[in-house]
PDB file of N, CA and C in Angstrom:
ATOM      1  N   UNK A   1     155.378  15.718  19.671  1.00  0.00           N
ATOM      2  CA  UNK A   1     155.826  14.561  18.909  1.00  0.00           C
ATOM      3  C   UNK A   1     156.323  14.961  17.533  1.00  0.00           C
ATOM      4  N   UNK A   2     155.685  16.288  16.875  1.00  0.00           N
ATOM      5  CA  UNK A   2     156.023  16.531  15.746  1.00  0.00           C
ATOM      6  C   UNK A   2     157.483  16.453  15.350  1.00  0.00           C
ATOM      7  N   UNK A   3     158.530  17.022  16.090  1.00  0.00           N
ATOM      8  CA  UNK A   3     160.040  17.661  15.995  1.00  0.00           C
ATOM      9  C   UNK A   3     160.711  16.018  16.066  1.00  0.00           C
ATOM     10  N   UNK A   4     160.350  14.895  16.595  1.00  0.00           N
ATOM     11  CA  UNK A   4     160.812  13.542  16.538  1.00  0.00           C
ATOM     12  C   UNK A   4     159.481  12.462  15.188  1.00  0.00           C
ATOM     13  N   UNK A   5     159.139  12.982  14.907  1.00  0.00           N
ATOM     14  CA  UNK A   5     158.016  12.356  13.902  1.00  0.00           C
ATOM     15  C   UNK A   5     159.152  11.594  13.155  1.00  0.00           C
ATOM     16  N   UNK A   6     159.127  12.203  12.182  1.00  0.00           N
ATOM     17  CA  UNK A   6     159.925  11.713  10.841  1.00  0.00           C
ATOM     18  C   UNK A   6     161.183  10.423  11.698  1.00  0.00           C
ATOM     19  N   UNK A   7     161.914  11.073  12.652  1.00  0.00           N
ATOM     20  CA  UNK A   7     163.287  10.546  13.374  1.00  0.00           C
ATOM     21  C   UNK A   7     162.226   9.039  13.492  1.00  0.00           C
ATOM     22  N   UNK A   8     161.502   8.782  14.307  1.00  0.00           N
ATOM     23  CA  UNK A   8     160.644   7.616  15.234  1.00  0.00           C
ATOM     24  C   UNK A   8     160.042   6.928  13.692  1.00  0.00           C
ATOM     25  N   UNK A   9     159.632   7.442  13.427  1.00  0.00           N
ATOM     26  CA  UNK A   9     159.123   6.955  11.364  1.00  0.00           C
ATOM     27  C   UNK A   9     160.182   5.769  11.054  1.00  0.00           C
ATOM     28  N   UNK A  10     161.081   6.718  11.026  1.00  0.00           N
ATOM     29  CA  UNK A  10     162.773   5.819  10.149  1.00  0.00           C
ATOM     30  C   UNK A  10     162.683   4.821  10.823  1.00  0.00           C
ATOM     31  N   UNK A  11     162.697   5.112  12.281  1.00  0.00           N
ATOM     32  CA  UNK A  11     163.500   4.225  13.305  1.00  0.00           C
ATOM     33  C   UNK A  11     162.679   2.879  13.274  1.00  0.00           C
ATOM     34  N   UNK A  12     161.218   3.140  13.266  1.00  0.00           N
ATOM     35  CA  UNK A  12     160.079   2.005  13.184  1.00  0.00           C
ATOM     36  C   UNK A  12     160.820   1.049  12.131  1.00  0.00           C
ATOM     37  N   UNK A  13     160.642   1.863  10.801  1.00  0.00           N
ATOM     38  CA  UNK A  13     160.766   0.866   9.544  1.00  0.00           C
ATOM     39  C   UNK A  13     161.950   0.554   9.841  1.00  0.00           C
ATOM     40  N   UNK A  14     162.503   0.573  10.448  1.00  0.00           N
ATOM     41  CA  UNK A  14     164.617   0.261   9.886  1.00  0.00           C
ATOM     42  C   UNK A  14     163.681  -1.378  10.571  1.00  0.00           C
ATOM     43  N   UNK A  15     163.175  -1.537  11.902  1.00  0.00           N
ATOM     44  CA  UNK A  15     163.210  -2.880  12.526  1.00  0.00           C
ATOM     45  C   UNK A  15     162.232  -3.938  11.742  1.00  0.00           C
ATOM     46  N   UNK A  16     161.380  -3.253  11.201  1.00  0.00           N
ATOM     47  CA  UNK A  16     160.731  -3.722   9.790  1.00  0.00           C
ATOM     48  C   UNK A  16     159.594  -3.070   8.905  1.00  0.00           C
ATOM     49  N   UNK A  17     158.886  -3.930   7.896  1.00  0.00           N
ATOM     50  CA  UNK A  17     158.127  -3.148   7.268  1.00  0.00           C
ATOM     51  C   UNK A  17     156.625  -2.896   7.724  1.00  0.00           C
ATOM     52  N   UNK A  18     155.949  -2.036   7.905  1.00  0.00           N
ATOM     53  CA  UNK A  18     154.959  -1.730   8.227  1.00  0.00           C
ATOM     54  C   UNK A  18     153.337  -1.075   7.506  1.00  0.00           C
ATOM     55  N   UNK A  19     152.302  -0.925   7.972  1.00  0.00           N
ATOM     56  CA  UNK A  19     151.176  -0.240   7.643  1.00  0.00           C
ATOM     57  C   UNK A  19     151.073   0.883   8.385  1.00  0.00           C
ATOM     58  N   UNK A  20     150.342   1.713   8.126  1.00  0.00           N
ATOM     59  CA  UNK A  20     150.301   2.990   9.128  1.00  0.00           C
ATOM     60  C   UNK A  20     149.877   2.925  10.681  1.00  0.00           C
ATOM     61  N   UNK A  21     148.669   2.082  10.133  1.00  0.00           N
ATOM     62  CA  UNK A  21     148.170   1.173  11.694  1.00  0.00           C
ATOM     63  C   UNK A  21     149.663   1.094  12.177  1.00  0.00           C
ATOM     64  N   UNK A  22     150.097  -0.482  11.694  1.00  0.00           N
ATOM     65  CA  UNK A  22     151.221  -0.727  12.848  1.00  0.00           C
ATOM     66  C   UNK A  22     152.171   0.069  13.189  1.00  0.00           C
ATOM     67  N   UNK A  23     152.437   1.154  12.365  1.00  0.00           N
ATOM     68  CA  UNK A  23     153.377   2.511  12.474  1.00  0.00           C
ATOM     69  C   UNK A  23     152.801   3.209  14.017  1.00  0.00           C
ATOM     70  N   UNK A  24     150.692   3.626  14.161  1.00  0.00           N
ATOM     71  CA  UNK A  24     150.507   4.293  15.099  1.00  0.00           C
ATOM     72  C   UNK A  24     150.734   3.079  15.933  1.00  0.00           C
ATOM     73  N   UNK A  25     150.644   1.964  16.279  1.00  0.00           N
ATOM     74  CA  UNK A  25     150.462   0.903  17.305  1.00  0.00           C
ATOM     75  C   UNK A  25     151.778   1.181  18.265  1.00  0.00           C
ATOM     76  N   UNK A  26     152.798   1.355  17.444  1.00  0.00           N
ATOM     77  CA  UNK A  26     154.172   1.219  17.713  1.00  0.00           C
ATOM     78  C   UNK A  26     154.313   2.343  18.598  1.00  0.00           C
ATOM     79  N   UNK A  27     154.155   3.668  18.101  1.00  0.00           N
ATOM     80  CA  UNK A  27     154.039   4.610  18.881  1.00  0.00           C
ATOM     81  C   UNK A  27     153.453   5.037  20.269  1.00  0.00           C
ATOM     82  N   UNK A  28     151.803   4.315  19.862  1.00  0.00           N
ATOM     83  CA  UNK A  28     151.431   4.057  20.968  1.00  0.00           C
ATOM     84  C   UNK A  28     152.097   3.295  22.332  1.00  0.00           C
ATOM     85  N   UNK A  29     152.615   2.492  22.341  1.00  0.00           N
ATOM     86  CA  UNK A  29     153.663   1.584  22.752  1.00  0.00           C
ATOM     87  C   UNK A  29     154.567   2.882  23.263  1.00  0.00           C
ATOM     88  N   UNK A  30     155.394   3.487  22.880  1.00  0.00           N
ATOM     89  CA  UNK A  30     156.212   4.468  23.149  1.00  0.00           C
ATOM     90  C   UNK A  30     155.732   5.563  24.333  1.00  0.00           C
ATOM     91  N   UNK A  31     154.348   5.835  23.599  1.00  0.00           N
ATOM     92  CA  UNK A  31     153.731   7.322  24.159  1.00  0.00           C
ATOM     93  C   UNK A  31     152.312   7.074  25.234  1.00  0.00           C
ATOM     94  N   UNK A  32     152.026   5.824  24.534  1.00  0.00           N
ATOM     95  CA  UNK A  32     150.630   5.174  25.850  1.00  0.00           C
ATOM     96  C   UNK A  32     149.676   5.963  25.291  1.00  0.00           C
ATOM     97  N   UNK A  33     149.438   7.001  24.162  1.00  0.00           N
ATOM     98  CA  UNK A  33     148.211   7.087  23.240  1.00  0.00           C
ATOM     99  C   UNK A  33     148.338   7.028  21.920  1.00  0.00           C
ATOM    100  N   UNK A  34     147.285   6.821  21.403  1.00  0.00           N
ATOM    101  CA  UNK A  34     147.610   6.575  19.852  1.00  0.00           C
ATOM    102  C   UNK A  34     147.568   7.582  19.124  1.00  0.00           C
ATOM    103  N   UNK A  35     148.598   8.012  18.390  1.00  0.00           N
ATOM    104  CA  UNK A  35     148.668   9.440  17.641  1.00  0.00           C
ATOM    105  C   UNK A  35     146.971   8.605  16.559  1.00  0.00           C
ATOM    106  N   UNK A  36     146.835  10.330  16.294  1.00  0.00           N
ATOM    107  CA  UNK A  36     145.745  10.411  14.928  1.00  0.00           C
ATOM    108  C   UNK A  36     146.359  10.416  13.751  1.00  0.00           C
ATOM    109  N   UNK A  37     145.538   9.670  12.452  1.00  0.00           N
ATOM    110  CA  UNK A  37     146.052   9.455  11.174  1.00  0.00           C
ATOM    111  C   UNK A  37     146.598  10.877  10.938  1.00  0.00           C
ATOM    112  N   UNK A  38     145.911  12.134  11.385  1.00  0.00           N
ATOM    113  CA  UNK A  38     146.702  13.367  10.210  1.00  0.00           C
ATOM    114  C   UNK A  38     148.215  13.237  10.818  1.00  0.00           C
ATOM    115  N   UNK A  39     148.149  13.169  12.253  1.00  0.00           N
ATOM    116  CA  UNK A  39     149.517  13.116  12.000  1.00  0.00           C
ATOM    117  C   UNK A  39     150.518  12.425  11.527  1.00  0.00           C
ATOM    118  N   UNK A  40     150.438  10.820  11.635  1.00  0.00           N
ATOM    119  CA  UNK A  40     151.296  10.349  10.628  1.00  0.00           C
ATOM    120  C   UNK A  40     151.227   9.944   9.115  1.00  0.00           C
ATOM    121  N   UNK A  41     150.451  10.533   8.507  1.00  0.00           N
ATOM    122  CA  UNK A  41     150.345  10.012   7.310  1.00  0.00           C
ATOM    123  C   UNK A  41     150.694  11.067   6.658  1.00  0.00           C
ATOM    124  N   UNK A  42     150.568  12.445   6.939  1.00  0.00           N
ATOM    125  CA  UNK A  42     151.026  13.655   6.406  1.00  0.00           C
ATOM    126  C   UNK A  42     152.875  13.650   6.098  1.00  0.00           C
ATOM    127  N   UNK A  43     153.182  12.873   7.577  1.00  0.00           N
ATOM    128  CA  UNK A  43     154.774  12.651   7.150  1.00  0.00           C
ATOM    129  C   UNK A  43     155.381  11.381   6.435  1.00  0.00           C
ATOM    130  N   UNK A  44     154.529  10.708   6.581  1.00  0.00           N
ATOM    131  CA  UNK A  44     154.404   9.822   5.829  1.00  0.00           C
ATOM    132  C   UNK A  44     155.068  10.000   4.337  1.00  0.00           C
ATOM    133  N   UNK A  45     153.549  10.619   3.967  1.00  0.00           N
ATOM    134  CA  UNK A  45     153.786  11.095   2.321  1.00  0.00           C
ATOM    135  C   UNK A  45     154.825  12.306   2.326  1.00  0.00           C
ATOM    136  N   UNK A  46     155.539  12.504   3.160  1.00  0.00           N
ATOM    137  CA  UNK A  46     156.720  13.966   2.902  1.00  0.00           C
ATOM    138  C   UNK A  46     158.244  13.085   2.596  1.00  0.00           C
ATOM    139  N   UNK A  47     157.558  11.737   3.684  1.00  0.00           N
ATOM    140  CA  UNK A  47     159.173  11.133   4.138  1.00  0.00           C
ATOM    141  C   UNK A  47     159.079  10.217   2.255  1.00  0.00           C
ATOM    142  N   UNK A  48     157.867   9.773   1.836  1.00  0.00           N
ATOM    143  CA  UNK A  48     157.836   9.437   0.219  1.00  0.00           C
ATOM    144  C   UNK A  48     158.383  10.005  -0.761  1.00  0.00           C
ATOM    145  N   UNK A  49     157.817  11.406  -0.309  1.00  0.00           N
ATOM    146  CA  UNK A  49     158.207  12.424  -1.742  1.00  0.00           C
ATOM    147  C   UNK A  49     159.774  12.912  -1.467  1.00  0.00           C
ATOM    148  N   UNK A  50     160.487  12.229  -0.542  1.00  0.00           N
ATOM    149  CA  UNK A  50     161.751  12.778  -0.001  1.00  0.00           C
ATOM    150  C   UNK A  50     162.351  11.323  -0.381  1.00  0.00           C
ATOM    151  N   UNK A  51     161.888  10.538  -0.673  1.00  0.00           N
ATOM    152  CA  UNK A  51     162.735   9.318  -1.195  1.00  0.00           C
ATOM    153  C   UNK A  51     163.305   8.394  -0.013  1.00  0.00           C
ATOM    154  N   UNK A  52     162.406   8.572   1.128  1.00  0.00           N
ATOM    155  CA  UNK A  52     163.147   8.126   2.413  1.00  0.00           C
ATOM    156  C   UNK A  52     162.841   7.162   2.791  1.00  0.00           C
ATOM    157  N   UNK A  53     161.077   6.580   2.094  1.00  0.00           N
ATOM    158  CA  UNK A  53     160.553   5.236   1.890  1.00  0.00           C
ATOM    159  C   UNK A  53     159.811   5.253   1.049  1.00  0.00           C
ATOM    160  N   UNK A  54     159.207   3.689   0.750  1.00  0.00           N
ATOM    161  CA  UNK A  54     158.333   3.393  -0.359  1.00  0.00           C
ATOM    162  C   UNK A  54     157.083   2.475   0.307  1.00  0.00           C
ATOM    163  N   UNK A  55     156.107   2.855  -0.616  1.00  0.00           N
ATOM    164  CA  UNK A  55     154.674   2.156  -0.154  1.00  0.00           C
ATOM    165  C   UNK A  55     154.963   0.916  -1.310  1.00  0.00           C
ATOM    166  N   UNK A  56     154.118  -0.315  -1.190  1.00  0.00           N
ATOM    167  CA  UNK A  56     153.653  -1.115  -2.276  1.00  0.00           C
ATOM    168  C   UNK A  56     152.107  -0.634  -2.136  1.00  0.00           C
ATOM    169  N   UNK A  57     151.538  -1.961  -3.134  1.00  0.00           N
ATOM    170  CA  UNK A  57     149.789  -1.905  -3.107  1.00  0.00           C
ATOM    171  C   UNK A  57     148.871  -2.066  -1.548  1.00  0.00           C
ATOM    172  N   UNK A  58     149.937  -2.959  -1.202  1.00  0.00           N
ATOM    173  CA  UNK A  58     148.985  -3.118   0.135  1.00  0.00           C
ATOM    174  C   UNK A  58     149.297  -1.900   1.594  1.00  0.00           C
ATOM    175  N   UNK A  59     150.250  -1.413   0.976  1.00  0.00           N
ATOM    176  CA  UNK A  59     149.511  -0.021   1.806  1.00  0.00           C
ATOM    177  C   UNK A  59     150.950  -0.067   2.783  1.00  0.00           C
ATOM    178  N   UNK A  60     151.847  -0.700   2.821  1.00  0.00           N
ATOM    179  CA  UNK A  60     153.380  -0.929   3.283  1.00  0.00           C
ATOM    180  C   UNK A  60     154.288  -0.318   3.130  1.00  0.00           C
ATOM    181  N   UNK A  61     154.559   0.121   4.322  1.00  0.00           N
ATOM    182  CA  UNK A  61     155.709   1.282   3.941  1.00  0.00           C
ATOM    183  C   UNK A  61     157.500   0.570   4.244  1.00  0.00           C
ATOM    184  N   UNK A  62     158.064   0.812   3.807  1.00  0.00           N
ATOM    185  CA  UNK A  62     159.555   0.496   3.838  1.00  0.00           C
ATOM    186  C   UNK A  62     160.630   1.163   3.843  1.00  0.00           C
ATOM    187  N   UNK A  63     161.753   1.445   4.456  1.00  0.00           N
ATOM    188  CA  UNK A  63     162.606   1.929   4.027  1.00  0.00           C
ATOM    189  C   UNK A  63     163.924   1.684   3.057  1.00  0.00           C
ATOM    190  N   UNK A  64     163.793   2.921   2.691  1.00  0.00           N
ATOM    191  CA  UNK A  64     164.958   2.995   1.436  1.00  0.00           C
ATOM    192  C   UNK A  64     166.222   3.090   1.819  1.00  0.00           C
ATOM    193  N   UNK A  65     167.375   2.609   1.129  1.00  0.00           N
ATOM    194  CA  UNK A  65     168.879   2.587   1.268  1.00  0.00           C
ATOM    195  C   UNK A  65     168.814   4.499   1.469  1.00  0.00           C
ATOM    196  N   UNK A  66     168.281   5.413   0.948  1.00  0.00           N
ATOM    197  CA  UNK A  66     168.278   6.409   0.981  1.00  0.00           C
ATOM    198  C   UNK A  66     167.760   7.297   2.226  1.00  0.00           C
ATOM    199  N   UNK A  67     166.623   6.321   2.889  1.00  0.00           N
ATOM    200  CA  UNK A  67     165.977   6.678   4.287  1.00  0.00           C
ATOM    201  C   UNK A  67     166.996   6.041   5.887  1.00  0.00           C
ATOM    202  N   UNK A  68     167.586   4.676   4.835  1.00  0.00           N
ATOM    203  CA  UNK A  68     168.900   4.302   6.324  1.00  0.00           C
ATOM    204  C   UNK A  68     169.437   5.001   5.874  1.00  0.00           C
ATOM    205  N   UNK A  69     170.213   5.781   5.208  1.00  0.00           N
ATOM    206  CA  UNK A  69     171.351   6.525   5.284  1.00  0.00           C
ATOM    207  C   UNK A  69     171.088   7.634   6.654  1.00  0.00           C
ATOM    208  N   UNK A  70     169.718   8.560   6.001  1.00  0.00           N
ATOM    209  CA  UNK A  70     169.475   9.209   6.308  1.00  0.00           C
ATOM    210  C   UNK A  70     169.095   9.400   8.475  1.00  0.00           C
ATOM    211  N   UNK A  71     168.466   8.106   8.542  1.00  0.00           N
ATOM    212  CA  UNK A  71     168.349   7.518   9.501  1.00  0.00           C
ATOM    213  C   UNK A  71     169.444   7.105  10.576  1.00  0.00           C
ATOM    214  N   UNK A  72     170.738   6.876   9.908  1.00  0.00           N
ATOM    215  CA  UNK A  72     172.046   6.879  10.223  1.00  0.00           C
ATOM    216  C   UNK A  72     172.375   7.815  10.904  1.00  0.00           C
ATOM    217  N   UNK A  73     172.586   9.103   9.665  1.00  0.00           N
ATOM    218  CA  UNK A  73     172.740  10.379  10.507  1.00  0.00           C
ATOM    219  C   UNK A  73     172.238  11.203  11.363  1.00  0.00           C
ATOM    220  N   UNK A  74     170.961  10.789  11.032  1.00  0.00           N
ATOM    221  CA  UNK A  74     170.205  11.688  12.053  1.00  0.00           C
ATOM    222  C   UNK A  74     170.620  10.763  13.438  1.00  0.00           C
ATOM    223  N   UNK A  75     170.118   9.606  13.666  1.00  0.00           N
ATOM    224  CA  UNK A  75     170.879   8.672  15.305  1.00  0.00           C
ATOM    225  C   UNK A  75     172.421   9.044  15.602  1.00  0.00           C
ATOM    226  N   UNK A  76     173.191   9.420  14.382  1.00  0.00           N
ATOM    227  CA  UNK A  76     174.150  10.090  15.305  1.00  0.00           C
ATOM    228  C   UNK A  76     174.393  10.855  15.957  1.00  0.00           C
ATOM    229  N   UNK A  77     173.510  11.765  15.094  1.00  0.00           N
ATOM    230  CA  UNK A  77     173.084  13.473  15.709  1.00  0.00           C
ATOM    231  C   UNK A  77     172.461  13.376  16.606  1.00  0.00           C
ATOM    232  N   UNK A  78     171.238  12.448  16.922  1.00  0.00           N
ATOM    233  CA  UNK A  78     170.647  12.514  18.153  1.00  0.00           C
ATOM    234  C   UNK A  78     171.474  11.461  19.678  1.00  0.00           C
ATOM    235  N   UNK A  79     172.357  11.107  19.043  1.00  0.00           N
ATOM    236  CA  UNK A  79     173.312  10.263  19.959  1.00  0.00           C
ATOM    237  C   UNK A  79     173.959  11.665  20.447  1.00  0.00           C
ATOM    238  N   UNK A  80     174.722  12.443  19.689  1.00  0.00           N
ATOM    239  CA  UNK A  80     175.737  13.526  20.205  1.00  0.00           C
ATOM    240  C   UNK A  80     175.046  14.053  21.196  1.00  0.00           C
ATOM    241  N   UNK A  81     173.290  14.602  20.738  1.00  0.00           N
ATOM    242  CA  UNK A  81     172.408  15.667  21.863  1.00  0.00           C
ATOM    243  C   UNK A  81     172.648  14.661  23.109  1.00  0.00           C
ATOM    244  N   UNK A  82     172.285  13.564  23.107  1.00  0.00           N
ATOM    245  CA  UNK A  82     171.668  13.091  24.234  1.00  0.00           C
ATOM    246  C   UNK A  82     172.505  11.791  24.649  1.00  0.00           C
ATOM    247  N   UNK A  83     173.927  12.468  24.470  1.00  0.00           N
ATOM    248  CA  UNK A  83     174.902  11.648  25.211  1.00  0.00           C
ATOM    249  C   UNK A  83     174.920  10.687  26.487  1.00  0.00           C
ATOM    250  N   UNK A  84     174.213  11.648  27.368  1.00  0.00           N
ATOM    251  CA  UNK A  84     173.290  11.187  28.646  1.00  0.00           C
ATOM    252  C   UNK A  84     172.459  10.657  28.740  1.00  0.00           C
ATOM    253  N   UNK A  85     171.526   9.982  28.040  1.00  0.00           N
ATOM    254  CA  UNK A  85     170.380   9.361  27.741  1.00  0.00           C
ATOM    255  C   UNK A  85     170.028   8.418  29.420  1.00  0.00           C
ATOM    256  N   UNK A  86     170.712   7.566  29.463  1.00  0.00           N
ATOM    257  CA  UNK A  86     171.225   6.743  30.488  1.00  0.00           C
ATOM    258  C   UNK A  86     170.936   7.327  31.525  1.00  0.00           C
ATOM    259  N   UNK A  87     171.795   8.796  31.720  1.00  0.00           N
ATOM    260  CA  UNK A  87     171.283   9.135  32.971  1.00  0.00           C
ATOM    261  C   UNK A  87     169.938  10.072  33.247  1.00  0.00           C
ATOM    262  N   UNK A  88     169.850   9.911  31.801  1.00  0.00           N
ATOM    263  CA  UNK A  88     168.332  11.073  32.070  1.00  0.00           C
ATOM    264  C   UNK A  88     167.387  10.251  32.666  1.00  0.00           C
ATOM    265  N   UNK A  89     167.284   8.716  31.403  1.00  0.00           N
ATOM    266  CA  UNK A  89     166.485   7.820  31.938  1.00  0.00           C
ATOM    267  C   UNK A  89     166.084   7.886  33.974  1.00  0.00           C
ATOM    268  N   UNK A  90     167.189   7.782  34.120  1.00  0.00           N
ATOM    269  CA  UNK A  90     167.301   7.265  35.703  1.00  0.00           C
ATOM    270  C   UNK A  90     166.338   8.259  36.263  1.00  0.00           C
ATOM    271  N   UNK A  91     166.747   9.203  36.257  1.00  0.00           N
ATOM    272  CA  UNK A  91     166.633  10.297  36.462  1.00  0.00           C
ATOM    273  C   UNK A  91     165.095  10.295  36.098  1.00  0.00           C
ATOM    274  N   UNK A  92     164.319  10.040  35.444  1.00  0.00           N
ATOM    275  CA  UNK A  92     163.116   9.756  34.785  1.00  0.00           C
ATOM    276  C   UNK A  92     162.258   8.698  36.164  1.00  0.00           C
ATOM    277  N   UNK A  93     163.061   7.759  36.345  1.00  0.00           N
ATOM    278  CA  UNK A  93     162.370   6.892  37.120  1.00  0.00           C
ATOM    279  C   UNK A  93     162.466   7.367  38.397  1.00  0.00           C
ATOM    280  N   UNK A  94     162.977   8.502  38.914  1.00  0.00           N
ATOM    281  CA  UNK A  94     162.884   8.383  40.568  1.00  0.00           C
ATOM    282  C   UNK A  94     161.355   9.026  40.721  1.00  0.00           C
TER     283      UNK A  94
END
């Protein structure tokens, strides 16, 4: 999960704002277990000190005009890899 962390991070907040809880909930949802706090809170505070989101007091993370940008490019980049997505999927379900 590590090498898509940060990517799945952005992608959460772009649909809205969150707590870390609802950050792992979400994932869970994705992966069917619940990651552990070290792992997302460590990127958490990287994707902060990188200006890519912001916390308030109550513990809410958001993204920054600086984290969609960023978030932008990276979904394009991961659009180019996985042009096929569609058919991998399928391909997934037999």
């Amino acid at each position: 999960m590590k090498g898509y962390l940060t990517y799945l991070i952005l992608w959460t907040l772009k649909k809205r704002d969150m707590n870390g809880a609802e950050i792992s909930r979400e994932f869970e949802k994705r992966r069917g277990t619940k990651p552990i706090p070290g792992t997302i809170y460590p990127s958490l505070k990287e994707l902060r000190k990188n200006g890519l989101i912001t916390v308030d007091s109550t513990k809410t993370y958001t993204l920054t005009q600086t984290g969609e940008s960023e978030l932008k490019s990276a979904c394009e980049f991961f659009c180019k890899i996985f042009y096929d997505a569609d058919e991998m999927s399928e391909y997934c379900k037999k």
